[in-house]
N, C-alpha and C. Protein backbone atom coordinates (compact mmCIF):
# COMPACT_ATOMS: atom_id res chain seq x y z
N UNK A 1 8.15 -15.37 -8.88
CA UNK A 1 7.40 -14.24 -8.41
C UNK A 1 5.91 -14.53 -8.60
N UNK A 2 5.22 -14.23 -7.75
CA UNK A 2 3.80 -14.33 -7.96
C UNK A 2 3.31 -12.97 -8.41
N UNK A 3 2.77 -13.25 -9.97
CA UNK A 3 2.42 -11.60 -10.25
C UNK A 3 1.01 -11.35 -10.62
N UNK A 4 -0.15 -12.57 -10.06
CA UNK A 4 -1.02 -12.50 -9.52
C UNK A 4 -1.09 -11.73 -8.59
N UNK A 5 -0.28 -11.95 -7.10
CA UNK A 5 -0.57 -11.02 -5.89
C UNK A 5 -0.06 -9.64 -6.07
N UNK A 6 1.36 -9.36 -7.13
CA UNK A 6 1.71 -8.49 -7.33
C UNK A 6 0.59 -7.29 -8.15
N UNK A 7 -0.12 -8.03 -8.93
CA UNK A 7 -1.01 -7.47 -9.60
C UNK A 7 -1.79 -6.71 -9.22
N UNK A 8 -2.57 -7.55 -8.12
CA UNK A 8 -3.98 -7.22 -6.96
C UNK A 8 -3.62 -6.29 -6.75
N UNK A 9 -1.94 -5.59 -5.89
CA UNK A 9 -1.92 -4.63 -5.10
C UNK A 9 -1.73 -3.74 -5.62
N UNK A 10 -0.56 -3.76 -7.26
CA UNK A 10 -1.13 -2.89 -7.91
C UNK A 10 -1.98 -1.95 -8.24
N UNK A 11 -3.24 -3.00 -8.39
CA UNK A 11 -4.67 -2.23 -8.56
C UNK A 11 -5.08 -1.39 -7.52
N UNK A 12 -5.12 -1.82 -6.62
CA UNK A 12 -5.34 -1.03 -4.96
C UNK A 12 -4.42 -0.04 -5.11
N UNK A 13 -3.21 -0.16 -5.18
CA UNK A 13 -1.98 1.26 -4.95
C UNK A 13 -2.30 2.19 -6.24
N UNK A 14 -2.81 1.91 -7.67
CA UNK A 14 -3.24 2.58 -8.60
C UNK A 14 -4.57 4.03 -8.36
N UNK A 15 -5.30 3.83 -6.98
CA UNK A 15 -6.08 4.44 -7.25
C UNK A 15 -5.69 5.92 -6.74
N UNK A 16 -5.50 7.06 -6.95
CA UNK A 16 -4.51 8.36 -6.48
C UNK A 16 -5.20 8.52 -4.96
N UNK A 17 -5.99 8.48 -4.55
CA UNK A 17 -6.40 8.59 -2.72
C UNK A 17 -5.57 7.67 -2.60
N UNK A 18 -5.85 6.48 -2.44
CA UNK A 18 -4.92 5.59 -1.85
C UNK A 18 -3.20 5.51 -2.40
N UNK A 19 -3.50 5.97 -2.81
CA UNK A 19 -1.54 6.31 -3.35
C UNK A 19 -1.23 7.45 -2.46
N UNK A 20 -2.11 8.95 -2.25
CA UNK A 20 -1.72 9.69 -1.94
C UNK A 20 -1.55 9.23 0.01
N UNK A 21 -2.43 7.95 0.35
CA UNK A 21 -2.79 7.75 2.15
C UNK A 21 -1.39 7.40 2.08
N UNK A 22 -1.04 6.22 1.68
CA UNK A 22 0.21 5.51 1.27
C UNK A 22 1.53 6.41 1.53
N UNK A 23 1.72 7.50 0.75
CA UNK A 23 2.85 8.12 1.03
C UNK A 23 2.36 9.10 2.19
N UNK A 24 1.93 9.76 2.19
CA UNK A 24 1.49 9.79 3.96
C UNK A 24 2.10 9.07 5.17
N UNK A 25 1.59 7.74 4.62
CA UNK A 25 1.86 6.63 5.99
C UNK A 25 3.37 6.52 5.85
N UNK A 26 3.90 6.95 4.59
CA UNK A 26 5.54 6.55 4.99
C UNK A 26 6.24 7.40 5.31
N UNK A 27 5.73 8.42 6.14
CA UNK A 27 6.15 9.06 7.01
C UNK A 27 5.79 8.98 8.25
N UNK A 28 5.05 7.67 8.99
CA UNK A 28 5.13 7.27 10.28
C UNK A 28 3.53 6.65 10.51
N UNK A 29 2.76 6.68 11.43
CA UNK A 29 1.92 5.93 12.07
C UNK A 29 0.71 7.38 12.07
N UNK A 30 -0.25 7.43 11.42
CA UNK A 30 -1.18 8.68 11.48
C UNK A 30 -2.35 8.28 11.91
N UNK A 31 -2.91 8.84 12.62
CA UNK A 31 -4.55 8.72 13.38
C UNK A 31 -5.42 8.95 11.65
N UNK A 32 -6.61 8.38 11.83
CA UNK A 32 -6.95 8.84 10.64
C UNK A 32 -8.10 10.01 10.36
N UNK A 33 -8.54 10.15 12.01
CA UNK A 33 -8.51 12.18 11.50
C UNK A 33 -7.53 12.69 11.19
N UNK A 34 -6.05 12.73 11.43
CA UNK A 34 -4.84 13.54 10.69
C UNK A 34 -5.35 13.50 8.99
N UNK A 35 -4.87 12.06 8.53
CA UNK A 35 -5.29 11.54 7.09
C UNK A 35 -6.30 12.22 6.34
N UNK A 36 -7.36 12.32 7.09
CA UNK A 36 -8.93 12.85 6.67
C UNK A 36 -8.71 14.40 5.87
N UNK A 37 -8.03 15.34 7.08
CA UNK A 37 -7.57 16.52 6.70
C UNK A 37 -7.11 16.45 5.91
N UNK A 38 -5.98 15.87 5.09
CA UNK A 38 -5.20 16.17 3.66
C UNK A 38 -6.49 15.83 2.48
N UNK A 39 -7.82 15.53 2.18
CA UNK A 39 -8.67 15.15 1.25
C UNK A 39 -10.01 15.90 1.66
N UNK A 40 -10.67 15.93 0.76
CA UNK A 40 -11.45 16.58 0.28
C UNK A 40 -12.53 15.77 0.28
N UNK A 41 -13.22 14.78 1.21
CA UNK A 41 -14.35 13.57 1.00
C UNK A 41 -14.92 13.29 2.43
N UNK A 42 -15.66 12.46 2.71
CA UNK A 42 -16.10 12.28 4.08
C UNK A 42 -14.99 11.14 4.59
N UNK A 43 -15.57 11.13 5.94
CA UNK A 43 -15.03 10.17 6.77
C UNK A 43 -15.40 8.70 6.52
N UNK A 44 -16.51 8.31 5.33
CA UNK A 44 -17.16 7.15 5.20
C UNK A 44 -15.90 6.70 4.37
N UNK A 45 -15.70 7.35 3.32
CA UNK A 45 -14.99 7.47 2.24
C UNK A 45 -13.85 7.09 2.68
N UNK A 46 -13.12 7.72 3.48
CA UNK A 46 -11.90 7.63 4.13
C UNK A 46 -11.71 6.04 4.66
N UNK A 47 -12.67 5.79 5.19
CA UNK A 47 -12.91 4.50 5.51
C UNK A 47 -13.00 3.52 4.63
N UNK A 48 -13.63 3.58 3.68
CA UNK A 48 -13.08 2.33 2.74
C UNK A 48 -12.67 2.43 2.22
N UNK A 49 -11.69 3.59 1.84
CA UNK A 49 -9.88 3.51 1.30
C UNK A 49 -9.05 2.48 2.10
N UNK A 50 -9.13 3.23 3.59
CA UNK A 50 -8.40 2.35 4.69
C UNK A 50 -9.23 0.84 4.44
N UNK A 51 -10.20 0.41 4.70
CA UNK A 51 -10.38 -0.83 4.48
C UNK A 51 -9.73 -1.77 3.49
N UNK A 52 -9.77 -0.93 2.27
CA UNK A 52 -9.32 -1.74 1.15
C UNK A 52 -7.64 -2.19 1.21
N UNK A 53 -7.16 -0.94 1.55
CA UNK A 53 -5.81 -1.60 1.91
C UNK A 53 -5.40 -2.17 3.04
N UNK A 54 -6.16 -2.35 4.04
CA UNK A 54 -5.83 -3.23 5.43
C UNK A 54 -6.60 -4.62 4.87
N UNK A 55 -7.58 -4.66 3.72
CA UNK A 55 -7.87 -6.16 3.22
C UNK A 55 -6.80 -6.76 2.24
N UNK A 56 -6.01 -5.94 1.82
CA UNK A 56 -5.19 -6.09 1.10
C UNK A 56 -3.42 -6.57 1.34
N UNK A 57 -3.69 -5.74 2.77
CA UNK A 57 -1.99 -5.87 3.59
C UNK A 57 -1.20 -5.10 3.62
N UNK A 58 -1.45 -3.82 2.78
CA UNK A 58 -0.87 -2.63 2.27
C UNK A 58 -0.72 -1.66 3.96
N UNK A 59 -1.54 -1.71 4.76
CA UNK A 59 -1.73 -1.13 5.94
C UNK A 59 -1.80 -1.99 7.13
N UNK A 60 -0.91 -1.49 8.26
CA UNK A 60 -1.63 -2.24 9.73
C UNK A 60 -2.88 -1.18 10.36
N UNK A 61 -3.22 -1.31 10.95
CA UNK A 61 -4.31 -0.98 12.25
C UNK A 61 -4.14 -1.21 13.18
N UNK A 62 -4.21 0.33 14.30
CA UNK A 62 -4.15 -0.23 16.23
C UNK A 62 -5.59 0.62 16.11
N UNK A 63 -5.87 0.25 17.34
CA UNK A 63 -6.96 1.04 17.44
C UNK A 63 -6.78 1.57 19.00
N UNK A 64 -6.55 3.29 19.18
CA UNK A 64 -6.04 3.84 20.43
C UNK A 64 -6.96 4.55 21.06
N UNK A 65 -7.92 4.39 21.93
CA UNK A 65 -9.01 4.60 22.48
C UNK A 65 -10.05 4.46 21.33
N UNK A 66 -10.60 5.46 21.16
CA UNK A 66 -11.84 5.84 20.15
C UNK A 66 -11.08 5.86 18.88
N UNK A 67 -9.71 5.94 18.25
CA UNK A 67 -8.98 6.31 17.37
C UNK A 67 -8.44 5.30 16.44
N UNK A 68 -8.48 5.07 15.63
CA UNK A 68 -7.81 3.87 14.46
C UNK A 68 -6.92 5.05 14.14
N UNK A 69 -5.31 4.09 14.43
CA UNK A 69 -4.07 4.61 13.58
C UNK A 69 -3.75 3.56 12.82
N UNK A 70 -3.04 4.43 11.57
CA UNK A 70 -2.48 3.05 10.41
C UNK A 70 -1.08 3.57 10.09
N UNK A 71 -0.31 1.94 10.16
CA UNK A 71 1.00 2.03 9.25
C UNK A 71 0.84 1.90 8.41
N UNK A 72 2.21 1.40 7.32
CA UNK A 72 2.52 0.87 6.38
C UNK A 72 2.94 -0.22 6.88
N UNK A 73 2.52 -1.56 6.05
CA UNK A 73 2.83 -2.89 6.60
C UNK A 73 4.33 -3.10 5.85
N UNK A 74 5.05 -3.31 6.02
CA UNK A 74 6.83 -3.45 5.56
C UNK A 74 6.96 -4.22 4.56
N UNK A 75 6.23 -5.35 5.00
CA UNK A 75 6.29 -6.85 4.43
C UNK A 75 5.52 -6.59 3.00
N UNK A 76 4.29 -6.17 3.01
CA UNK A 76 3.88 -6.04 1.64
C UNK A 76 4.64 -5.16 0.86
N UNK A 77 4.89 -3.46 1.28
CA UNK A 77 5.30 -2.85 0.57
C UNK A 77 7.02 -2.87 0.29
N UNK A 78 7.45 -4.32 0.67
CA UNK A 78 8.61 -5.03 0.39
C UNK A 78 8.36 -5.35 -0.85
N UNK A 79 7.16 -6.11 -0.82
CA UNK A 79 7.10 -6.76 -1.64
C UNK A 79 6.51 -6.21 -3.21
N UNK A 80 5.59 -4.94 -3.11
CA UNK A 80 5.57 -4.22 -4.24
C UNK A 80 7.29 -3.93 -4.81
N UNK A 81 7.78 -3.03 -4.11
CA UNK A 81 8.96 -2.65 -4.21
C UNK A 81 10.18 -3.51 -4.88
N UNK A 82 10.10 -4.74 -4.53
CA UNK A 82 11.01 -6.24 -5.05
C UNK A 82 10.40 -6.46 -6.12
N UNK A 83 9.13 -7.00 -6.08
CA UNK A 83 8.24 -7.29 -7.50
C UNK A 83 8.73 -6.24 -8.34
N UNK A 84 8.75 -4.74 -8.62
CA UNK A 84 8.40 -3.59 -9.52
C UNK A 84 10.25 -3.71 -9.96
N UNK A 85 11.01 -3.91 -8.78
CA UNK A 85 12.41 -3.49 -9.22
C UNK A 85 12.74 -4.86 -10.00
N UNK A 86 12.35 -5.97 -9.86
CA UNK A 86 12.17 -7.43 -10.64
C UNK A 86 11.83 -7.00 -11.61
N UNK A 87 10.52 -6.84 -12.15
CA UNK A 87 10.11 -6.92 -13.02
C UNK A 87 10.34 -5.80 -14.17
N UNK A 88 11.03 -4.30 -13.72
CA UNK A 88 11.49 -3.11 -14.43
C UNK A 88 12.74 -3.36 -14.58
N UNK A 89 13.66 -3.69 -14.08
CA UNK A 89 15.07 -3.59 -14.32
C UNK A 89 15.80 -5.02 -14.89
N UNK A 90 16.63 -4.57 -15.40
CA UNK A 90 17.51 -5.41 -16.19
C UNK A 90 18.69 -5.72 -15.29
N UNK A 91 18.41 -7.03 -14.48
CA UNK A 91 19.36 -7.93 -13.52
C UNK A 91 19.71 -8.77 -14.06
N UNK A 92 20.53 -9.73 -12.90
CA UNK A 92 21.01 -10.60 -13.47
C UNK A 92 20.10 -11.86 -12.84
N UNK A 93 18.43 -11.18 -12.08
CA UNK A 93 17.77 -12.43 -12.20
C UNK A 93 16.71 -11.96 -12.58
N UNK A 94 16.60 -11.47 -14.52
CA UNK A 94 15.72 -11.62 -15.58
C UNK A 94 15.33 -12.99 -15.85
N UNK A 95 13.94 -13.03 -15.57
CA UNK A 95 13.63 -14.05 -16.10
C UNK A 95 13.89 -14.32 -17.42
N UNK A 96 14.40 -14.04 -18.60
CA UNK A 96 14.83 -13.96 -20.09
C UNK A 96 15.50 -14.80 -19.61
N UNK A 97 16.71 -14.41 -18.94
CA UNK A 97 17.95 -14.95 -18.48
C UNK A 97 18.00 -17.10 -18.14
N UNK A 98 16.88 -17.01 -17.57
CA UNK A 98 16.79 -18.20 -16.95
C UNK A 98 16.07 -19.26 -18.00
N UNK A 99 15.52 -18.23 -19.32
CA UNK A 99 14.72 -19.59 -20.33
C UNK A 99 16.34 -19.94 -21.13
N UNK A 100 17.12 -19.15 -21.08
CA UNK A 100 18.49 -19.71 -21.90
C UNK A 100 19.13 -20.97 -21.33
């Protein structure tokens, strides 16, 4: 496991705006005036939330006329999800397991 990269995104998914865009987005594909409305900050703001996690991989981007919509990218938040259930739970591929 790389828990360098696991780490990074960590930090990014740690901050509660971007935790709160996050579960948002996993309920489908949102324009990000929709997004804007659930917070309490400007549109600048809003914007480099979204930046940070589309530098990160955490988010895709289309851009539909004048409009940026964002997913959730699958592949990363596979990969939080695998990393966290790896590294929290007691399997049978613990790394403990493998120094024996």
């Amino acid at each position: 496991m790389d828990y360098q990269k696991l780490a990074n995104l960590l930090k990014v998914v740690a901050e509660p705006n971007r935790l709160k865009i996050l579960e948002m987005l996993s309920c489908g594909e949102m324009c990000a005036c929709n997004i804007l409305d659930h917070f309490d900050f400007t549109q600048p703001t809003l914007s480099h939330h979204m930046k940070v996690l589309e530098d990160k991989g955490l988010v895709i981007v289309s851009k539909k006329s004048k409009w940026h919509y964002y997913s959730l990218n699958p592949d990363t938040t596979a990969l939080i999800i695998n990393g966290l259930t790896r590294t929290l739970s007691n399997t049978d591929n613990c790394m403990c397991k493998d120094a024996n």
